[in-house]
Protein backbone atom coordinates (compact mmCIF):
# COMPACT_ATOMS: atom_id res chain seq x y z
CA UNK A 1 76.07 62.26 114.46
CA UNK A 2 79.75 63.36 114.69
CA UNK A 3 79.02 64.68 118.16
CA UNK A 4 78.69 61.61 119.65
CA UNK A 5 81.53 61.03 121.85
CA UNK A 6 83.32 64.28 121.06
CA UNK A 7 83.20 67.66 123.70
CA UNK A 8 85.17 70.29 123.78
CA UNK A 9 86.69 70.32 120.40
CA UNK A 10 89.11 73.60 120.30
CA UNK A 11 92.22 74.55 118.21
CA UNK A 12 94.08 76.87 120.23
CA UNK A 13 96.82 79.40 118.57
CA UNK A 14 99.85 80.67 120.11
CA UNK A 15 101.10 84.28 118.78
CA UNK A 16 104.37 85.59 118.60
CA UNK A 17 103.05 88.93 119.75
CA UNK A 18 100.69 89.93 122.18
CA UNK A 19 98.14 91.17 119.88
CA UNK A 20 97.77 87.74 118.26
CA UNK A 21 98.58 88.79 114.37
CA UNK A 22 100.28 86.86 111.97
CA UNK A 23 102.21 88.02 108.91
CA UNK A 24 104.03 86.00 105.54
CA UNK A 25 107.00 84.05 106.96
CA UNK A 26 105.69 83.76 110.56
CA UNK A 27 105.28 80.29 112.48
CA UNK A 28 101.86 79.66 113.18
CA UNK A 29 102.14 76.91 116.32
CA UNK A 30 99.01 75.70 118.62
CA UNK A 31 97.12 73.07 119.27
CA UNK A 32 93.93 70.50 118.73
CA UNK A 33 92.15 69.23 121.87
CA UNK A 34 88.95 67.62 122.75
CA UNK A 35 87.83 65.11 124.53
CA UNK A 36 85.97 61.52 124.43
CA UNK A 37 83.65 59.95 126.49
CA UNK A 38 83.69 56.59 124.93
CA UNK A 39 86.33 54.50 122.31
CA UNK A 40 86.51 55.99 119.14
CA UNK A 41 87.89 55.34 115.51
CA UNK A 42 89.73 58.03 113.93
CA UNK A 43 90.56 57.58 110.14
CA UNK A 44 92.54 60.99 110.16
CA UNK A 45 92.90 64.24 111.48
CA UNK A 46 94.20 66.71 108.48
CA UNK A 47 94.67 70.58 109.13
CA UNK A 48 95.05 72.83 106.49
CA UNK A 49 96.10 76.79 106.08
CA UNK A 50 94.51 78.55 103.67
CA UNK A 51 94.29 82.53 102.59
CA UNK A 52 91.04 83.49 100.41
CA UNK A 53 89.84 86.30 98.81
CA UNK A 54 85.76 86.65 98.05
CA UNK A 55 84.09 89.08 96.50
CA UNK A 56 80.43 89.54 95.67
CA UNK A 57 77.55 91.44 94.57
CA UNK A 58 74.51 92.64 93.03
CA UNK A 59 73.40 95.55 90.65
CA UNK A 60 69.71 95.96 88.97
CA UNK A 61 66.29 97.85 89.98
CA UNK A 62 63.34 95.94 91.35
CA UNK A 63 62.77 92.90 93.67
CA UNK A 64 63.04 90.37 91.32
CA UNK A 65 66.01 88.12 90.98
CA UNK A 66 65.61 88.44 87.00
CA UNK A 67 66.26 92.02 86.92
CA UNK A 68 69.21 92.28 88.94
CA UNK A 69 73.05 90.97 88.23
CA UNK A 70 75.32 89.39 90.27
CA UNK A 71 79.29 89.83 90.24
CA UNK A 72 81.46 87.59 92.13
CA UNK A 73 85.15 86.63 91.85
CA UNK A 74 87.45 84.43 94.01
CA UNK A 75 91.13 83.93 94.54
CA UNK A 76 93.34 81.64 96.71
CA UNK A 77 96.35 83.16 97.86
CA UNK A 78 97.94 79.77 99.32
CA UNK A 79 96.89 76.36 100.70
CA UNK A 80 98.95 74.39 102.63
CA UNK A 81 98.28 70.90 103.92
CA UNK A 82 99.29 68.47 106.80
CA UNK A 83 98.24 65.53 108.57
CA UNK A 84 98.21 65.21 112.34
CA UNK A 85 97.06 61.76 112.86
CA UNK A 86 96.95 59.59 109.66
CA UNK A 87 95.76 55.83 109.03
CA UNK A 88 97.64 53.29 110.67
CA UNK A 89 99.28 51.38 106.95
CA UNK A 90 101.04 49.04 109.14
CA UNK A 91 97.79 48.13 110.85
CA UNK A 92 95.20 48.53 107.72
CA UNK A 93 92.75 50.18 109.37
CA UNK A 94 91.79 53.50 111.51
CA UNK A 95 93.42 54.35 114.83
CA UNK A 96 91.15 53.87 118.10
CA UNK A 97 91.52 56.71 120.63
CA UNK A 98 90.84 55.86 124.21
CA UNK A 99 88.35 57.67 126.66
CA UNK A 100 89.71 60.42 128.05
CA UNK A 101 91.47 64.30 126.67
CA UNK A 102 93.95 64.06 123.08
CA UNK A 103 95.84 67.08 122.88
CA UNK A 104 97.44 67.23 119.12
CA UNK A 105 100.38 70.04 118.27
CA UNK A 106 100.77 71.62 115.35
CA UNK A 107 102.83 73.88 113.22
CA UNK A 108 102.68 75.56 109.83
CA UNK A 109 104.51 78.53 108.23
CA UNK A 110 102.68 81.36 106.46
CA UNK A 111 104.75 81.25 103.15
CA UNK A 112 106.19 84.40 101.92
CA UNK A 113 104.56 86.97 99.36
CA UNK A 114 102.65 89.73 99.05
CA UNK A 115 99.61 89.15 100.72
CA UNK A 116 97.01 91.47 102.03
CA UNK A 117 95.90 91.88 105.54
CA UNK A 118 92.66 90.20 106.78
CA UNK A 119 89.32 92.72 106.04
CA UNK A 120 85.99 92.11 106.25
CA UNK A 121 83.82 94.37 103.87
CA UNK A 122 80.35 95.17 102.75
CA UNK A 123 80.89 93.11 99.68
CA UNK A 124 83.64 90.78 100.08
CA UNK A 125 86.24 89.55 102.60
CA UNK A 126 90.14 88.61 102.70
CA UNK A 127 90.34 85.29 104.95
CA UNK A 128 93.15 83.34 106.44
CA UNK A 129 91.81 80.12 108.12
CA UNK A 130 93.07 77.24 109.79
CA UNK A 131 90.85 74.52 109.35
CA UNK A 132 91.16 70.84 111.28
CA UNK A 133 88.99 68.19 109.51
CA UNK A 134 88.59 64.89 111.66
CA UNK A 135 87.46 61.94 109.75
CA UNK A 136 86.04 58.34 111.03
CA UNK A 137 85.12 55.61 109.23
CA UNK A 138 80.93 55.42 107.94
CA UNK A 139 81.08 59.04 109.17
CA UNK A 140 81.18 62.66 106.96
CA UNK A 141 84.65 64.45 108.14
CA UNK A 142 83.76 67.03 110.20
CA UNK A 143 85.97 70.66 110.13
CA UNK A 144 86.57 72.62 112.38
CA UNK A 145 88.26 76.37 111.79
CA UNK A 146 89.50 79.16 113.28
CA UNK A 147 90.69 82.83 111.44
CA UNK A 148 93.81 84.47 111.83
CA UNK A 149 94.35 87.90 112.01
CA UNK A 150 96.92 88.58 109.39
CA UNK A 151 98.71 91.43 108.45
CA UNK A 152 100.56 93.03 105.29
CA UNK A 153 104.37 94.08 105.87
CA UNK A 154 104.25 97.17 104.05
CA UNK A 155 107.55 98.25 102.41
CA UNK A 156 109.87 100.73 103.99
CA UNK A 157 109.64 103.61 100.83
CA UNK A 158 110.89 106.88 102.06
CA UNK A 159 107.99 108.45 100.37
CA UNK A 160 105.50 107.37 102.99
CA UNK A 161 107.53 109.36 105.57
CA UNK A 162 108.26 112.43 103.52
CA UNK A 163 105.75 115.52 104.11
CA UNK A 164 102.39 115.66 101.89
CA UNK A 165 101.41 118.36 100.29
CA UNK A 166 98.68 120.40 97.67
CA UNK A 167 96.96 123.77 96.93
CA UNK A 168 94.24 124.89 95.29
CA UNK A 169 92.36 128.09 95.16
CA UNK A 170 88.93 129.75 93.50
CA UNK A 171 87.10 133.04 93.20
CA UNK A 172 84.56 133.32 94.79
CA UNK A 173 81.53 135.35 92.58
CA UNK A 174 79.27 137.82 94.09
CA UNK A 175 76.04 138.72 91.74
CA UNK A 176 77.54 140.68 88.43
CA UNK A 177 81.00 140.90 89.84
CA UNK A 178 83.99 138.76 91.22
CA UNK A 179 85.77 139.19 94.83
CA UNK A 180 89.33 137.74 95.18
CA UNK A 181 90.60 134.24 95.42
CA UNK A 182 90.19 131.65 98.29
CA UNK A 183 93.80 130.13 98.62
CA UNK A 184 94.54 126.84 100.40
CA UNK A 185 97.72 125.11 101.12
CA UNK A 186 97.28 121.87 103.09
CA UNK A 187 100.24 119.97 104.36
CA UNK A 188 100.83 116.45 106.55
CA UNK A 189 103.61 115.41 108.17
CA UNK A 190 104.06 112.00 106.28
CA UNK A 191 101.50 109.73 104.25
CA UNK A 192 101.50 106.61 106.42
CA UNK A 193 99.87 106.55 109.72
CA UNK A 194 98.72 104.11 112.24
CA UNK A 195 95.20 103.48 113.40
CA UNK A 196 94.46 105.56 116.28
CA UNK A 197 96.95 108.24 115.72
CA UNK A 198 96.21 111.74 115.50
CA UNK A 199 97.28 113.44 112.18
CA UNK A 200 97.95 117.05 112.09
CA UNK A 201 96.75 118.78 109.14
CA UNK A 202 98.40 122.31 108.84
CA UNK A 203 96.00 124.74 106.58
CA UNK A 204 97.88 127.64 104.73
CA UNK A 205 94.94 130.72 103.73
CA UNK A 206 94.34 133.74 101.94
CA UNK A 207 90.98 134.89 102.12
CA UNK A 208 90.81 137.77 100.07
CA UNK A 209 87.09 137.51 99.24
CA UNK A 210 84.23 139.17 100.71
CA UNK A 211 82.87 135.72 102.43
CA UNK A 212 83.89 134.17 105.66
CA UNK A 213 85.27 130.40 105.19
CA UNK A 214 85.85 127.73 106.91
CA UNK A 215 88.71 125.10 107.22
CA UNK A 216 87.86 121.71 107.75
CA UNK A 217 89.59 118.11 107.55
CA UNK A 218 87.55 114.87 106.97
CA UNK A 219 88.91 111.07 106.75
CA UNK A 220 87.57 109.57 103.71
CA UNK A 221 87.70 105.31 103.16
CA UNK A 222 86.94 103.88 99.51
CA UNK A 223 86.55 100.24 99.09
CA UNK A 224 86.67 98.89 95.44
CA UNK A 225 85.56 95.20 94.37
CA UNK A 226 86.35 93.84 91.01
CA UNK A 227 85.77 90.82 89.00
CA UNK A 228 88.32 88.46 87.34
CA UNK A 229 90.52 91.53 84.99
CA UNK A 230 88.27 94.27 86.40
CA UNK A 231 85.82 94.81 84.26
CA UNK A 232 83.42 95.00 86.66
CA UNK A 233 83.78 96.74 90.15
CA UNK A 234 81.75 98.35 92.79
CA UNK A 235 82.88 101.21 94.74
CA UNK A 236 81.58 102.83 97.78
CA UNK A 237 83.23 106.03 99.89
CA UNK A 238 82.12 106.80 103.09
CA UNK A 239 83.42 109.91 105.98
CA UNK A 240 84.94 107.99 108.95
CA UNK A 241 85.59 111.60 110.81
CA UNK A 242 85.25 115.16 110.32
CA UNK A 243 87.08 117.86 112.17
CA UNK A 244 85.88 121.56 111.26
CA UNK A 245 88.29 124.62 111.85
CA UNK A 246 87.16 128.22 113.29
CA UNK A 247 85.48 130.50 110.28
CA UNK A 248 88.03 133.00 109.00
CA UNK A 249 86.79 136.53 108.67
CA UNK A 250 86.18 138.00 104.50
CA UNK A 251 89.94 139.73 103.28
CA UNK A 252 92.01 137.91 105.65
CA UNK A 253 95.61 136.77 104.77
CA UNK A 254 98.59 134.42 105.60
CA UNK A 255 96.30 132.49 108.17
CA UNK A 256 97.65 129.50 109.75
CA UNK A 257 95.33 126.79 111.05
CA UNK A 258 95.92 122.91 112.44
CA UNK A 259 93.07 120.97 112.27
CA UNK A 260 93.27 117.34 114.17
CA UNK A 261 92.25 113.85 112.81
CA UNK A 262 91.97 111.17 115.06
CA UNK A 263 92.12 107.68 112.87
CA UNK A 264 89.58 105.39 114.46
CA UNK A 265 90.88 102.19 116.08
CA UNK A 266 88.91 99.72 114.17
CA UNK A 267 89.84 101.78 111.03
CA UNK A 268 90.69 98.88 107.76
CA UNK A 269 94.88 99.06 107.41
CA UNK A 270 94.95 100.21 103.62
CA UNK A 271 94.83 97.57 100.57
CA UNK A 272 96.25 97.93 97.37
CA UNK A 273 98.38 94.44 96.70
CA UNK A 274 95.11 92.39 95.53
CA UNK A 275 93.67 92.35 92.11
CA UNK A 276 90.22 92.19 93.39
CA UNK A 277 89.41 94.15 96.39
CA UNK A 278 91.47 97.69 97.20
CA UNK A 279 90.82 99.81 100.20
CA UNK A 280 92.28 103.28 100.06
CA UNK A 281 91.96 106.75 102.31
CA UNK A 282 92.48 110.06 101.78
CA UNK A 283 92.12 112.72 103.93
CA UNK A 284 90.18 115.70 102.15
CA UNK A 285 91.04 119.15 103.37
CA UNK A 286 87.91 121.70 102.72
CA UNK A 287 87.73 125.64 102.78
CA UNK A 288 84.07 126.17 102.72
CA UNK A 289 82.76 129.30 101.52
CA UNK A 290 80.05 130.46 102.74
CA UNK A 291 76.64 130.48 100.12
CA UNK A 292 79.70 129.53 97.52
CA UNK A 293 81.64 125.98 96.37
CA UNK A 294 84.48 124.69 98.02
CA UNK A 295 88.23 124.90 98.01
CA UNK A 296 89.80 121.61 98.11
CA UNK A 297 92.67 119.84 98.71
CA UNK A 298 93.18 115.83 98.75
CA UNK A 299 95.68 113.59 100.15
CA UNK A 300 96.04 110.27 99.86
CA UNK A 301 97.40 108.59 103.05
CA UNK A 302 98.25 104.49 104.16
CA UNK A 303 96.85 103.30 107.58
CA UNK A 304 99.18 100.96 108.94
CA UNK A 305 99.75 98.86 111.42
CA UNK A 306 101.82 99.27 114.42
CA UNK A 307 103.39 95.77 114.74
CA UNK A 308 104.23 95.28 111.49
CA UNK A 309 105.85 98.88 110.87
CA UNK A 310 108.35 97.81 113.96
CA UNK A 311 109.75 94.93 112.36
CA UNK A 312 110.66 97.23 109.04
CA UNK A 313 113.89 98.68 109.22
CA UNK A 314 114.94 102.16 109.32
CA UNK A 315 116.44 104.20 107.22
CA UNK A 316 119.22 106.16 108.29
């Protein structure tokens, strides 16, 4: 067994940052420990850095495999090798490591592109791994790995900072005849916003209908997986939060409401730079009326992360 001899195996990462992220161009620096309780032969110890995209899943009725079909697609985003301890060629033959703790450094440098942050889905995953491989001779290499939490720099567009905003209205029908129109006008400060941040949705309305309404603001998440050239994909939405507004009496005008989204802190940060997985959010601004449809009004925001939107300049 490759246990024998070996304790305490552990790659250890050091961070730039507190929060222990990683983004493209960043050093990634740590170390390889473990220790030995007896003489050992080491071949070669090989780390490699790898980003991976996975995607998977199933669509058909009934339990049998035979009726259902399965999608998958893969990508690599980058692989980068490196050897930390390689055959002795002067000697011939593999290295022997005495009893006793081997600490290895390493560093590697996330290349530079567009890559997507790390996310972890109900069908499919975006992975950057460091994996150490130690191999000895009349032995299979055993890996070892570790994920980093990576995340996209998003670009600095003065559109994401700008203030968001859309209307829409309906009239509302009451047996044979028709009452006046429900008007909505829902505005946010800006489009990008950071996990745990409270967004402030300001609600413009006319009520000149017979019904009460109510205003209300929900957090909506989509995640979309596709196969090689999407022509498949699955897509699910789901509410992450719902905030609901006081009810606004029947012919009531120019009423002003703010309705408050908290972003949850384990929110996904937004994905759009991969050809196989997205995850987008919108928030979806409602003026239910009551025993009638509803008025609304959808915005598309970014969720963002804090680290990365420091290092972005600004404009002036």
């Amino acid at each position: 067994m490759f246990e024998s001899g070996f304790k305490n195996v552990n790659i250890n990462l050091t961070s730039a940052n507190s929060r222990r992220t990683f983004s493209c161009g960043d050093i990634v620096t740590g170390t390889l420990s473990f220790d030995l309780t007896k003489e050992t032969k080491i071949t070669s110890i090989t780390m490699a850095l790898s980003g991976n995209v996975d995607v998977h899943w199933s669509s058909g009725s009934g339990g049998k495999k035979r009726h259902r079909r399965h999608f998958s697609a893969k990508i690599n985003l980058f692989l980068l090798k490196s050897g930390l301890l390689l055959e002795n060629s002067l000697g011939g033959g593999p290295t022997k490591l005495p009893p006793g703790t081997h600490v290895y450094p390493f560093t590697c440098h996330i290349p530079h592109g567009d890559f997507p942050s790390t996310f972890h889905g109900v069908h499919g995953k975006i992975q950057y791994l460091l994996t150490v491989s130690i191999d000895r001779p009349w032995h299979f290499a055993k890996s070892f790995e570790t994920e980093l939490n990576f995340l996209e720099r998003i670009n600095n567009k003065p559109e994401l900072w700008a203030p968001l905003s859309g209307s829409n209205s309906m009239y509302v029908c009451c047996l044979c005849w028709a009452s006046g129109p429900v008007e909505l006008t829902a505005t946010l400060e800006r489009k990008a916003f950071m996990r745990g941040e409270i967004v402030k949705v300001i609600c413009e309305i006319n009520n000149a209908s017979s019904r009460t309404v109510t205003p209300k603001a929900r957090l909506k998440e989509r995640q979309t997986y596709y196969t090689h050239g999407r022509h498949n994909r699955n897509s699910g939405t789901r509410n992450l939060v719902t905030q609901n507004g006081e009810a606004i009496k029947a012919n009531s005008s120019d009423v002003h409401k703010e309705l408050l989204l908290t972003i949850p802190t384990n929110t996904h940060l937004t994905i759009s730079n991969c050809p196989i997985l997205e995850v987008d959010y919108m928030i979806e601004v409602v003026v239910d009326v009551r025993g009638s449809s509803e008025v609304i009004v959808r915005c598309p925001i970014i969720i963002y992360d804090y680290n990365i939107y420091n290092q972005i300049p600004q404009q002036p």
